[in-house]
Protein backbone atom coordinates (compact mmCIF):
# COMPACT_ATOMS: atom_id res chain seq x y z
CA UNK A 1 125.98 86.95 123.43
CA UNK A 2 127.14 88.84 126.36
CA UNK A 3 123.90 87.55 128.96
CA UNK A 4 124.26 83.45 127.19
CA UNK A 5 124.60 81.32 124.15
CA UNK A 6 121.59 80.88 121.99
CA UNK A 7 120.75 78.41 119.77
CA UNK A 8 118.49 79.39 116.72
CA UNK A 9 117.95 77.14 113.53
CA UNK A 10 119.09 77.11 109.82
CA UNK A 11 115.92 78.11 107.38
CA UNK A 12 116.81 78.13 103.57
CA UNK A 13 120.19 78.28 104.18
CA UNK A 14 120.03 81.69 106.90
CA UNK A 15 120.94 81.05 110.86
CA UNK A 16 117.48 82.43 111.94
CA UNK A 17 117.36 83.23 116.06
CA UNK A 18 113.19 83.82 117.14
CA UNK A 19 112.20 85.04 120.58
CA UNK A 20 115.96 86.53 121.28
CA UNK A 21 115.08 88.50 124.53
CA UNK A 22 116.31 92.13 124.75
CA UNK A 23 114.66 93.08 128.00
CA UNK A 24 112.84 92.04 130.73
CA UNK A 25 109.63 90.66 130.22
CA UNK A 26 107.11 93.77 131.17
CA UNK A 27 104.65 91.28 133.85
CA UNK A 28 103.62 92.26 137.13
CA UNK A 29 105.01 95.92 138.39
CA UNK A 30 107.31 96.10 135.26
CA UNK A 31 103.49 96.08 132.98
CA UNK A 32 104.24 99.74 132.84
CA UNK A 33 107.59 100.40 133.64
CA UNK A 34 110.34 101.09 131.07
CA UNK A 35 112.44 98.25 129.51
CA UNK A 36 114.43 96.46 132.24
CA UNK A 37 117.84 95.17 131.12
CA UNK A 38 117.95 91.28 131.05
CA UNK A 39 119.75 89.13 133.49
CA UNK A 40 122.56 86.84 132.23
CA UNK A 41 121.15 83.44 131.66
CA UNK A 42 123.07 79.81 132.12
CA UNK A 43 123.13 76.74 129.23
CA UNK A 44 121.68 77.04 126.15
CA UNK A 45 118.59 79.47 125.04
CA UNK A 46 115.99 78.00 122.94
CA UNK A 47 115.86 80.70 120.09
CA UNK A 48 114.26 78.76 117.23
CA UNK A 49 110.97 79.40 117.58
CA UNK A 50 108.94 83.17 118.28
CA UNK A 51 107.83 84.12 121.11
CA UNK A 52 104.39 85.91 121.32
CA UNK A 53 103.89 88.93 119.66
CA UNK A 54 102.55 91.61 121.95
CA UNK A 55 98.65 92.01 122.68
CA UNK A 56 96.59 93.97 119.95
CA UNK A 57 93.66 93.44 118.20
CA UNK A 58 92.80 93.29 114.51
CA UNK A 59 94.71 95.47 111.86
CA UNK A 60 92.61 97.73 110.76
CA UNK A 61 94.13 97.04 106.85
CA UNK A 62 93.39 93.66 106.71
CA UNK A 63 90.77 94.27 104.25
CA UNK A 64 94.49 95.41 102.42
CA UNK A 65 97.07 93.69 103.61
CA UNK A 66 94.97 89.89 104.44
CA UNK A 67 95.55 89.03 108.19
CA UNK A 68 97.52 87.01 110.54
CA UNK A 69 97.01 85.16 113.98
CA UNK A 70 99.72 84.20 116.28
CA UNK A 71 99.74 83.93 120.11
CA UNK A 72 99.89 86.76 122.11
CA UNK A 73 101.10 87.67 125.23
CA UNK A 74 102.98 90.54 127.52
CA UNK A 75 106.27 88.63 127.11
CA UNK A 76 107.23 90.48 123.99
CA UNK A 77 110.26 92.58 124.33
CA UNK A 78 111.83 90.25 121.76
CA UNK A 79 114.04 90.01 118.47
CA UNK A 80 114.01 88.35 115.47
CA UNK A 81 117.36 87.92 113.65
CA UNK A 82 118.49 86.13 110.30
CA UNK A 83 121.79 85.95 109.35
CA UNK A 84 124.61 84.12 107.01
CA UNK A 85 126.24 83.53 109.55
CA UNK A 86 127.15 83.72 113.24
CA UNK A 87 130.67 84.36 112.52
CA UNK A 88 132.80 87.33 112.30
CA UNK A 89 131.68 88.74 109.13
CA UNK A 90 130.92 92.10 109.91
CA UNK A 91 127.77 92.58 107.69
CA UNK A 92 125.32 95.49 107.29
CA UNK A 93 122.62 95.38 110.13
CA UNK A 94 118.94 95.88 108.61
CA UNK A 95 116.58 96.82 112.18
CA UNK A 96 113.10 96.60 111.21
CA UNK A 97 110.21 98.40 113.17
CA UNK A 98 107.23 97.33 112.03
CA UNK A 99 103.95 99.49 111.14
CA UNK A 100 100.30 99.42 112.53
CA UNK A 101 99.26 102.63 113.87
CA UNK A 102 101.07 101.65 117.32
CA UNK A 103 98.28 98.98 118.58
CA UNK A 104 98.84 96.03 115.71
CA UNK A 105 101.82 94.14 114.24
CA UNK A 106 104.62 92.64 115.32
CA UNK A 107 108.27 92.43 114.16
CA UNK A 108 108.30 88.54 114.37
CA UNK A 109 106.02 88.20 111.73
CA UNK A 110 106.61 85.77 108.40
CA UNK A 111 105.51 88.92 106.26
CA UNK A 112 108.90 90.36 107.63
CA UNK A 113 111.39 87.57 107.37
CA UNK A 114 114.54 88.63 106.94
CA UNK A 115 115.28 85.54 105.83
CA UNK A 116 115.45 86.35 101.44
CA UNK A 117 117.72 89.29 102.21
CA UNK A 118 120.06 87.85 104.76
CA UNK A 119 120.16 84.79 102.16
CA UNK A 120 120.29 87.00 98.68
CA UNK A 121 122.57 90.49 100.29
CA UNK A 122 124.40 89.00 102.84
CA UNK A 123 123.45 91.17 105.48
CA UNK A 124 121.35 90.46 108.99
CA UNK A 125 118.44 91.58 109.32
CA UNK A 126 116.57 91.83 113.11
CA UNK A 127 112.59 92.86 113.42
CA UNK A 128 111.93 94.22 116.60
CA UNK A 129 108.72 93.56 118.81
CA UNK A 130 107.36 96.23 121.54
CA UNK A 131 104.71 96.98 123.43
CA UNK A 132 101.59 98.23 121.55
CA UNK A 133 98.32 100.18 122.14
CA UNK A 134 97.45 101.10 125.91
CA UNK A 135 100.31 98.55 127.44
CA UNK A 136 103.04 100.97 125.15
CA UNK A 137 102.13 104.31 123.98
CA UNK A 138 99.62 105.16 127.20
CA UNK A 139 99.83 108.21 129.07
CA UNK A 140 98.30 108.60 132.43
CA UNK A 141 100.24 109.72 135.72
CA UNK A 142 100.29 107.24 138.59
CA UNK A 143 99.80 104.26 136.17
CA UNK A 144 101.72 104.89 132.91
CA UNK A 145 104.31 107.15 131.60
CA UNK A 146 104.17 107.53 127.63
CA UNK A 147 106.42 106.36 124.77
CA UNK A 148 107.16 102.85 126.87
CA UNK A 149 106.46 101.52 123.25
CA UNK A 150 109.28 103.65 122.21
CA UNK A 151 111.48 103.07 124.77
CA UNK A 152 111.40 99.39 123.75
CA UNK A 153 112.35 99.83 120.48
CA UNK A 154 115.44 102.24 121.96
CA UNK A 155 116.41 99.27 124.21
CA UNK A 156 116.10 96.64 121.51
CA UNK A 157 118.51 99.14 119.20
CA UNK A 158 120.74 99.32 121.99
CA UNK A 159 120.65 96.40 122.41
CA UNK A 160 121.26 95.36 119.09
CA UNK A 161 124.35 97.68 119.05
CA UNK A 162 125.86 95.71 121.28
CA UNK A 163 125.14 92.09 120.79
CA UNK A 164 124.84 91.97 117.10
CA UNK A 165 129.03 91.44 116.32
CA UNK A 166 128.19 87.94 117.18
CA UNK A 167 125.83 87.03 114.79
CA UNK A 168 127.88 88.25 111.82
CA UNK A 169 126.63 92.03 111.69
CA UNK A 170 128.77 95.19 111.78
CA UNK A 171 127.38 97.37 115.16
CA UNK A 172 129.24 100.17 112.88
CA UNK A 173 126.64 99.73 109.79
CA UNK A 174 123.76 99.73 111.17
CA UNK A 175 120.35 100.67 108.98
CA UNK A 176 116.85 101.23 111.27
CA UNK A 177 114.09 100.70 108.47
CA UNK A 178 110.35 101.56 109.47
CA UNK A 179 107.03 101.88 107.71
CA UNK A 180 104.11 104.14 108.78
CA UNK A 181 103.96 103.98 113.12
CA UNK A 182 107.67 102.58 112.61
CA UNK A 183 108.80 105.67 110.19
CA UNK A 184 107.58 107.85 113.01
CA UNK A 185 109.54 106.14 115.66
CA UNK A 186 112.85 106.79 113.40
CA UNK A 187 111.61 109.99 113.26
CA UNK A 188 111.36 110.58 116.49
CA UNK A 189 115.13 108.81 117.27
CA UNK A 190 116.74 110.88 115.46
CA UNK A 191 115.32 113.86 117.44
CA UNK A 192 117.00 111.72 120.66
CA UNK A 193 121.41 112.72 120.41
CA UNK A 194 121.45 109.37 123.09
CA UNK A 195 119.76 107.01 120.45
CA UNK A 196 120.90 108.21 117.12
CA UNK A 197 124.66 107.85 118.10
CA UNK A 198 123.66 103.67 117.23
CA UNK A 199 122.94 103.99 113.64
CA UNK A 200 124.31 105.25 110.89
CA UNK A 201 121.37 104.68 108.51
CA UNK A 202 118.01 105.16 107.90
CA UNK A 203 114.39 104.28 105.52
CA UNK A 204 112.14 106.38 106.52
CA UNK A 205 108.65 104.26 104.99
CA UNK A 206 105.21 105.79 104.67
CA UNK A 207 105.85 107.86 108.10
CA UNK A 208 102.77 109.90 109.01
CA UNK A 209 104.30 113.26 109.52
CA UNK A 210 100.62 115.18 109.10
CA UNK A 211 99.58 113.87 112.70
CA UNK A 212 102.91 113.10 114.40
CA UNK A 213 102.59 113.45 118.22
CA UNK A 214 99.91 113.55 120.94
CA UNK A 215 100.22 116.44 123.55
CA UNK A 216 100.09 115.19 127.68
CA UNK A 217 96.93 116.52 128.15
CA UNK A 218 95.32 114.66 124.86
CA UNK A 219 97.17 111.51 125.60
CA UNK A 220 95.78 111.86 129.29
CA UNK A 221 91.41 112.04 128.34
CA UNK A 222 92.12 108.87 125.86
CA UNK A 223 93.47 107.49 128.93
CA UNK A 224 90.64 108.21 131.30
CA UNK A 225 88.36 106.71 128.82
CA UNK A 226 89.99 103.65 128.36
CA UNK A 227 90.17 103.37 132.53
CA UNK A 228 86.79 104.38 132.38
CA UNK A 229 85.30 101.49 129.53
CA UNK A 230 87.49 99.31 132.30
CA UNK A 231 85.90 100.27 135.55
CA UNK A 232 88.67 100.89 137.19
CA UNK A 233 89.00 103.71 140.17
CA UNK A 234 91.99 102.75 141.42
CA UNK A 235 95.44 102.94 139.91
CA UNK A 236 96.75 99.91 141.40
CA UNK A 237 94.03 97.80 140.05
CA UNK A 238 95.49 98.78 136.56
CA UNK A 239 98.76 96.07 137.12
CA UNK A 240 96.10 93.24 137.78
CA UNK A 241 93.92 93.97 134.80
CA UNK A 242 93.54 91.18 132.26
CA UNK A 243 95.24 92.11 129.04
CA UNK A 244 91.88 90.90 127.38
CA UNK A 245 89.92 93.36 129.17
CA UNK A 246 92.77 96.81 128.60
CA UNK A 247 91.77 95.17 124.49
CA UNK A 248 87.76 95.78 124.96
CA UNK A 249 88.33 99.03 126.90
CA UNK A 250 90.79 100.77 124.10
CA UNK A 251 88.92 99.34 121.36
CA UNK A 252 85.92 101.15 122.93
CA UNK A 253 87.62 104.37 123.33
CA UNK A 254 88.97 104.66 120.00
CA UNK A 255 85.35 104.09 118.47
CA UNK A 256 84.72 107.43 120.93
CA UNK A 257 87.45 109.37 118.69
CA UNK A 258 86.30 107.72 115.25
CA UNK A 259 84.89 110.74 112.71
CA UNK A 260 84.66 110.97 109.26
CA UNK A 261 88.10 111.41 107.26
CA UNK A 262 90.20 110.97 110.51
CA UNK A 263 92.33 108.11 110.31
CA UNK A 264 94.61 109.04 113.48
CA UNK A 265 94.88 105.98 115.92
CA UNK A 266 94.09 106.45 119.87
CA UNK A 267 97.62 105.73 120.72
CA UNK A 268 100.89 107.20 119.00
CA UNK A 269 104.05 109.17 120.86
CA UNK A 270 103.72 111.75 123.20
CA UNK A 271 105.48 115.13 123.33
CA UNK A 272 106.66 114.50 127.39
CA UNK A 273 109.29 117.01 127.16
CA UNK A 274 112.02 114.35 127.43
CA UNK A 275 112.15 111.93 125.33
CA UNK A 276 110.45 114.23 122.42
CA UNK A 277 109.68 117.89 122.57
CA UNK A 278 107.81 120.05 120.70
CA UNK A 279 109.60 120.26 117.05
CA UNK A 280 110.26 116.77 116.40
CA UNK A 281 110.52 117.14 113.03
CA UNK A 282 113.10 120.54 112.58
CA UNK A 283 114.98 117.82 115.84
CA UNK A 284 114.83 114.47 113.27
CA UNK A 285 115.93 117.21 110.43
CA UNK A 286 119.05 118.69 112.43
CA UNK A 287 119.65 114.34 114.04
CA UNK A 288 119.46 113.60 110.03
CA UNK A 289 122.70 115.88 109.59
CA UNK A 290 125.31 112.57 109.68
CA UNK A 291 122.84 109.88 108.53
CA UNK A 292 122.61 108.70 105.01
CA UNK A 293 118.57 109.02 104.69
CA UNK A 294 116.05 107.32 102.04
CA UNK A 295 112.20 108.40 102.53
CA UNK A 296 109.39 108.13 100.53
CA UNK A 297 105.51 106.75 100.35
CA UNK A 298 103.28 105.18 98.51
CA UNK A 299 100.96 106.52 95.79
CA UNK A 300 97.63 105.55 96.83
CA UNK A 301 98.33 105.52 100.52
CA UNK A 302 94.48 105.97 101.46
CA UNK A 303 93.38 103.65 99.49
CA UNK A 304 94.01 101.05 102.68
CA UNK A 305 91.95 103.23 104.73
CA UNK A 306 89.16 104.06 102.28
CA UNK A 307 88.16 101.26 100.33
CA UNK A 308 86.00 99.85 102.57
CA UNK A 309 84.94 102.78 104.76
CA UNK A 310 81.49 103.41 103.33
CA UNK A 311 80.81 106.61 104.86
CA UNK A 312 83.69 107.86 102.81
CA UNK A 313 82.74 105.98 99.99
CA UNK A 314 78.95 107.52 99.84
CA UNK A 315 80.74 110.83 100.69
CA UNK A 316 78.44 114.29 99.43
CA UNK A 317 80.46 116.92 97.48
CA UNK A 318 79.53 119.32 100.42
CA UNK A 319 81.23 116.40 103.14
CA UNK A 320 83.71 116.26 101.06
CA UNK A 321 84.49 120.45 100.98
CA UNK A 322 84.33 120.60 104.02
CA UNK A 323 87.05 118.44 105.11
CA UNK A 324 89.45 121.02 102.26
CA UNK A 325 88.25 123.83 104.14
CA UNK A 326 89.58 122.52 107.66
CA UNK A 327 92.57 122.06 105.81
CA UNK A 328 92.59 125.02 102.88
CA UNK A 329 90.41 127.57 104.12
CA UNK A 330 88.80 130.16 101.94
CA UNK A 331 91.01 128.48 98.87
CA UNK A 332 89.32 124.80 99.98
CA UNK A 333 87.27 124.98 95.86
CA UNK A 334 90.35 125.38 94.27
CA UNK A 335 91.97 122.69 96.12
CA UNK A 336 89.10 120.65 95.67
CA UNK A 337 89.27 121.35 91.88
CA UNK A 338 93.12 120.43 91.96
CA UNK A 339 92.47 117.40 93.69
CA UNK A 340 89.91 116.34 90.94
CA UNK A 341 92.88 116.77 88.53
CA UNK A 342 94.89 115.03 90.30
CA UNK A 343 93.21 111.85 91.21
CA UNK A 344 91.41 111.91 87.57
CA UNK A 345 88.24 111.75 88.85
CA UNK A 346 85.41 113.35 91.16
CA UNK A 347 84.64 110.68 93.10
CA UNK A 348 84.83 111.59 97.05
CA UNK A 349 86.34 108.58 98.19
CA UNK A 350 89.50 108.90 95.63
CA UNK A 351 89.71 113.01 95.78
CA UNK A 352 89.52 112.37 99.81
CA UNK A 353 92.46 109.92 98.99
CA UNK A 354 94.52 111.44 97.18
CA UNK A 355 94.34 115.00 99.34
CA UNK A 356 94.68 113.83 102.61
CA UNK A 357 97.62 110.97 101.38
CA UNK A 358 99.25 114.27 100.58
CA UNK A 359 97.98 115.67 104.09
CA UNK A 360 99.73 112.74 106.28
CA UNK A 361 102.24 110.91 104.06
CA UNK A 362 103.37 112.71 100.59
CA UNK A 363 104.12 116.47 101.48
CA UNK A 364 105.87 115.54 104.81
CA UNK A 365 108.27 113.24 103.12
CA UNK A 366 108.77 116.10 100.30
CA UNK A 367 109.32 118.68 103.34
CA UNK A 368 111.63 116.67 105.24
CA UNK A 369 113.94 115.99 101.86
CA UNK A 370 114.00 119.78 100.96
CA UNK A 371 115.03 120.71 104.96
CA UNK A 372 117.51 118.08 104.45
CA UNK A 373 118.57 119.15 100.56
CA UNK A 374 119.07 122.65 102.11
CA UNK A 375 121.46 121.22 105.10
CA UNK A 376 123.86 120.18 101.80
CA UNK A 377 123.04 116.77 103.52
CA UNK A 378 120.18 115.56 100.96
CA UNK A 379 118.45 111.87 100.74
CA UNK A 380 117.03 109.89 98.27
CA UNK A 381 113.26 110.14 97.97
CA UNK A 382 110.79 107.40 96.06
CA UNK A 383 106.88 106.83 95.26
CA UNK A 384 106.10 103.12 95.46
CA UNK A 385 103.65 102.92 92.28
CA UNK A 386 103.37 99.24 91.03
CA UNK A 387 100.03 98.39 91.91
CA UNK A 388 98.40 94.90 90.95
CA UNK A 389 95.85 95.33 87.56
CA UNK A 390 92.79 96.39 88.28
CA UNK A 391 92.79 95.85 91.93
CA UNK A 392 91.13 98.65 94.07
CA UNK A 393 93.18 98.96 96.37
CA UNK A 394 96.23 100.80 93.65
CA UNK A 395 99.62 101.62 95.55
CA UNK A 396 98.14 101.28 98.56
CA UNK A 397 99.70 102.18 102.57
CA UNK A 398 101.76 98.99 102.73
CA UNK A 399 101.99 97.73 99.36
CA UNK A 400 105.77 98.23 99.59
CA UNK A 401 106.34 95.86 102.27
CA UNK A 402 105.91 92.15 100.48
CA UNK A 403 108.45 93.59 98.12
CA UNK A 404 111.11 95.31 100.27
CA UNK A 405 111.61 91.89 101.78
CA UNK A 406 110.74 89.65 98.91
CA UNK A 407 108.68 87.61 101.02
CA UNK A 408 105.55 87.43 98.79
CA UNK A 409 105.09 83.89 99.66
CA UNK A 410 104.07 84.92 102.79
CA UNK A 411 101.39 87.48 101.92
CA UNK A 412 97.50 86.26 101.16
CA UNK A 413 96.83 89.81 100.67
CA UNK A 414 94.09 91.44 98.73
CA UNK A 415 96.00 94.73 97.64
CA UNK A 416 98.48 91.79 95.44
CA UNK A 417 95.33 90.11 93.26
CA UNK A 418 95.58 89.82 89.84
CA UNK A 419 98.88 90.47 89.84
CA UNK A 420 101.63 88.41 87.44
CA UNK A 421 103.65 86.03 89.38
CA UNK A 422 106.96 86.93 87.29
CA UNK A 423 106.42 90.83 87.26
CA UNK A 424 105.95 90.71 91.38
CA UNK A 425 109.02 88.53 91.53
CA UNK A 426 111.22 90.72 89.56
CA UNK A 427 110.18 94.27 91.25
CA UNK A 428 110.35 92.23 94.76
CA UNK A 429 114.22 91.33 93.37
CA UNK A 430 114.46 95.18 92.92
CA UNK A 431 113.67 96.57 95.56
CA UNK A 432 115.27 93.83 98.04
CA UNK A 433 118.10 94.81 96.87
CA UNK A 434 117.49 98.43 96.88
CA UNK A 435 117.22 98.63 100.52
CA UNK A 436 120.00 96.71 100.44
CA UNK A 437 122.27 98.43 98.80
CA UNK A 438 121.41 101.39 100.47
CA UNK A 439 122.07 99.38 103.92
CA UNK A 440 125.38 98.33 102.57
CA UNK A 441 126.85 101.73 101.08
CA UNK A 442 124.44 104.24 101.93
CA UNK A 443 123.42 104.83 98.32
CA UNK A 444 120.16 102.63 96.90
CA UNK A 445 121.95 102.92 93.09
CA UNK A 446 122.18 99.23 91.86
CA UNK A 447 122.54 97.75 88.48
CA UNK A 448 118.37 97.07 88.13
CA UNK A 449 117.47 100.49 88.60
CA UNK A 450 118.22 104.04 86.91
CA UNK A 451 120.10 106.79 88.17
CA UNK A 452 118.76 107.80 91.36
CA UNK A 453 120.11 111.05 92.27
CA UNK A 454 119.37 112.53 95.89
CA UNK A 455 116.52 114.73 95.99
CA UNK A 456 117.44 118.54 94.91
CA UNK A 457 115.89 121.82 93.74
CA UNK A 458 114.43 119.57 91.05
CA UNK A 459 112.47 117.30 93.24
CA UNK A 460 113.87 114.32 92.08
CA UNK A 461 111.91 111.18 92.85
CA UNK A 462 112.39 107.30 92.33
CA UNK A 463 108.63 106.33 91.20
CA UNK A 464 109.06 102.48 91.67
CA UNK A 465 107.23 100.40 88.98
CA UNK A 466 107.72 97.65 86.51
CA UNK A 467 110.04 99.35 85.13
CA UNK A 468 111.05 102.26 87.44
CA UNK A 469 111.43 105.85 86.47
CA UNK A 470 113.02 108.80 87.94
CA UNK A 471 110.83 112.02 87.56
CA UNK A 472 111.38 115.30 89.18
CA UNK A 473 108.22 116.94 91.07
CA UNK A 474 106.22 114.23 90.32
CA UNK A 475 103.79 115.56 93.48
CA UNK A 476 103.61 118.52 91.41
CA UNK A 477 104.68 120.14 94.54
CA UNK A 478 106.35 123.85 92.62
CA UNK A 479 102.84 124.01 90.46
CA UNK A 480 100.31 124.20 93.08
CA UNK A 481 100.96 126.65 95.92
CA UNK A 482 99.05 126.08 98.87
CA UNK A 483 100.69 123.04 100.60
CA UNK A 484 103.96 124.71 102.37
C-alpha cells in the first residue's frame, strides 16, 4: 500500500488481510475526534489476524441471529479484505458495513467473510469496522461531535478508494453493501456529493428508513444521561473514562428510552447540518441519480425484535390499537383490520410485526424505488422470504445475511433451525452470486434466477425463496391507501 507492505495469509485458496489499519487508532484525545489519517509504517505489517472489534455490548438479536465473542478494544478503525489475488486484476470491490443498530457488530466478523465470494466471483470483498454506540454516534458539545461512527466508515471508503488497486480490486467498481444501521449509513452517503464520488454501486439491506436520524437537541438529553449514569461533571474526565464504564452508563440510558413497540436504538446519525441535513432521504434519492441501486428487506423483519419480547407477545387488542392510531389516526381499525389480513392472523405480536416492519423497513424501501423509478433512474427491489420450516422466527431482520455471503458454516443461529442442509446451500449459491453479479455489472440477473426487471409502475419485486419468484406489488402497496 501507499503507508507499507502488509502481509495477510491464504484461507481456502483467498489472500485474506485482518486488522488492515485505515486510520489512526481513536485513544487518548483522538477517543472523540474524527478519523486521523495513518502514518506510513516501515517493514512488514502483520495483517493475518483481526484486530479487536470496537466496544459494544450484546446484540440485541441474538435470540435470532446466535451470538459471538471476540476481544474488544478502541483500536478498531480497521479492515478486513479477501481477495484472489494481490495482483493487478482489477476486480469488483464488495465494501461491507455491517448492521446492529449502531452499538453491536463488527465488520471483522466470520459471519461476514468475504472469503466464499472472493473465492466463488472473483471479486474482493473488505468489511469495515467503526466506532459504535456512545464512542461513535454520540452527540454532546465540548466532548463529542456526532456521526464520528460515520465518519469512520467515510475514511475507511476513502480509504479503500485509494489503496484497494493493490490487492486486485478495481477503485472504479466499487459496490458499498449494508444491512439495517449499515443501509442507513449508505443512505446517508449518498446524501454527502464528497463521499458518493467513491462508488459507483450500491445494496441498500433492511435500512430503517421509518426512524432515520436523531435531531441535536435529542441526540444531546441521551447524552446527558449517559454522562449522568457515569458521574461525570466534567468534560475532560470523559477522555479518561474506562470504556467498560461509557458500556454500563449507555446500557442504562437506553433502558430510560425502552417503551412498548419502539425498537429505535439510543444511538443512530445525527442531522448536524453538515454532514446530513434535514431531507436525507429526497438527498440519498437525488445522490442515487448515477448509482446502479438494489434495495429491499426482509419479510418478517420484526420477528427478530418480537419473538421474545413478552410484553409484545401478551399484547391487549386495545395496546395493540393504540400503537395504529399513533401511526393511522382516526383510520387506526381499518388498518388494524388490514393488518389482520395481512399477517393471517390476530395475534398482537405478529399484526404488531407485520405493521410496523412496514412502518421502518418495507414502505421506505418501496418509496425510495418509486422516487428513483420516477428519476428514469430505477433499481432493483427484493423481499428475502425463505425462512427455515417451522421456525418462529420466519424471514426474520437478518436472515439474509448467512446467505448473501454463503458463510452458513459460520452461523449457530436460531432463525436457520430445521432448515435442509442442501436447500440453504443452494439459495446461499443464489444469492452470493446475486450480489455479485450486481457488484460486477450493475444488474443482479444471473442464470439461477428469473427475470428481474427494475422496479416500475408495476411494483416489481424479487421475493427470494427456494425457488424465487418475481411478483409485482407484492406489499400490496396500490390496494391499501393509507401508507404514502
Amino acid at each position: 500500500t501507499s503507508l507499507g507492505r502488509l502481509a495477510g495469509a491464504v484461507e481456502h485458496s483467498v489472500c485474506v488481510f485482518r486488522g488492515v489499519p485505515y486510520a489512526q487508532a481513536p485513544v487518548g484525545a483522538l477517543r472523540f475526534a474524527p478519523p486521523q489519517a495513518m502514518a506510513p509504517w516501515s517493514g512488514v505489517r502483520d495483517a493475518s489476524r483481526n484486530g479487536p472489534i470496537p466496544p459494544q455490548p450484546a446484540s440485541r438479536l441474538r435470540a435470532a441471529m446466535g451470538d459471538f465473542d471476540e476481544p474488544q478494544g478502541e483500536d478498531c478503525l480497521t479492515l478486513t479484505i479477501a481477495t484472489p489475488a494481490a495482483d493487478g486484476a482489477r476486480r469488483p470491490v464488495l465494501l461491507w458495513l455491517h448492521g446492529g443498530a449502531f452499538w453491536t457488530g463488527a465488520g471483522s466478523l466470520d459471519w461476514y467473510s468475504g472469503v466464499p465470494m472472493a473465492h466463488h466471483n472473483d471479486m474482493v470483498v473488505v468489511g469495515v469496522n467503526h466506532r459504535l454506540g456512545a464512542l461513535g454516534f454520540m452527540h454532546l458539545p465540548g466532548v463529542s461531535p456526532p456521526n464520528l461512527g460515520l465518519m469512520d466508515q467515510c475514511a475507511a471508503l476513502e480509504w479503500v478508494a485509494r489503496e484497494i488497486a493493490a490487492f486486485g480490486g478495481d477503485p472504479d467498481n466499487i459496490t458499498v453493501a449494508g444491512q439495517s444501521a449499515g443501509g442507513l449509513s449508505i443512505l446517508a452517503m449518498l446524501a454527502m456529493p464528497q463521499v458518493r464520488q467513491h462508488f459507483r454501486r450500491c445494496v441498500i439491506q433492511s435500512a430503517p428508513f421509518g426512524r432515520t436520524l436523531r435531531d441535536m437537541p435529542q441526540a444531546e438529553r441521551i447524552a446527558l444521561s449517559v454522562q449522568k449514569h457515569l458521574g461525570i461533571t466534567d468534560a475532560a474526565q470523559w477522555r479518561d473514562a474506562s470504556v467498560h464504564d461509557i458500556g454500563q452508563a449507555q446500557v442504562k440510558a437506553a433502558r430510560e428510552l425502552a417503551a412498548f413497540a419502539n425498537t429505535t436504538p439510543p444511538f443512530i446519525p445525527v442531522i448536524d447540518h453538515q454532514w446530513l441535513g434535514d431531507e436525507t432521504i429526497a438527498a440519498a434519492t437525488a445522490g442515487a441519480a448515477d448509482k446502479d441501486v438494489m434495495v429491499g428487506y426482509t419479510r418478517h423483519e420484526m420477528a427478530a425484535f418480537f419473538a421474545n419480547d413478552e410484553a409484545i407477545q401478551n399484547a391487549t387488542s386495545a395496546q395493540v390499537r393504540a400503537v395504529f392510531a399513533t401511526k393511522f389516526g382516526a383510520a387506526a381499525d381499518e388498518a388494524v383490520a388490514e393488518y389482520q389480513q395481512r399477517a393471517g392472523s390476530d395475534h398482537a405480536a405478529q399484526v404488531l410485526g407485520c405493521m410496523l416492519g412496514d412502518a421502518s423497513f418495507g414502505t421506505g424501501v418501496y418509496q425510495f424505488a418509486e422516487r428513483l423509478h420516477a428519476t428514469g433512474r430505477g433499481a432493483w427491489v427484493y423481499r428475502f422470504d425463505w425462512t427455515a420450516p417451522g421456525n418462529r422466527f420466519g424471514a426474520c431482520h437478518c436472515i439474509e445475511l448467512p446467505f448473501m455471503f454463503d458463510t452458513l458454516t459460520h452461523w449457530q443461529a436460531p432463525m436457520l433451525e430445521g432448515a435442509d442442509a442442501n436447500e440453504k446451500s443452494t439459495v446461499a449459491a443464489t444469492v452470493r452470486n446475486t450480489w455479485a453479479a450486481f457488484a460486477r455489472h450493475g444488474d443482479p440477473n444471473h442464470t439461477d434466477l428469473p427475470h428481474w426487471p427494475r422496479h416500475a409502475a408495476k411494483g416489481e419485486t424479487l421475493l427470494i425463496n427456494h425457488p424465487s419468484s418475481v411478483h409485482n406489488d407484492p406489499a400490496g402497496r396500490q390496494r391499501w391507501k393509507y401508507w404514502p
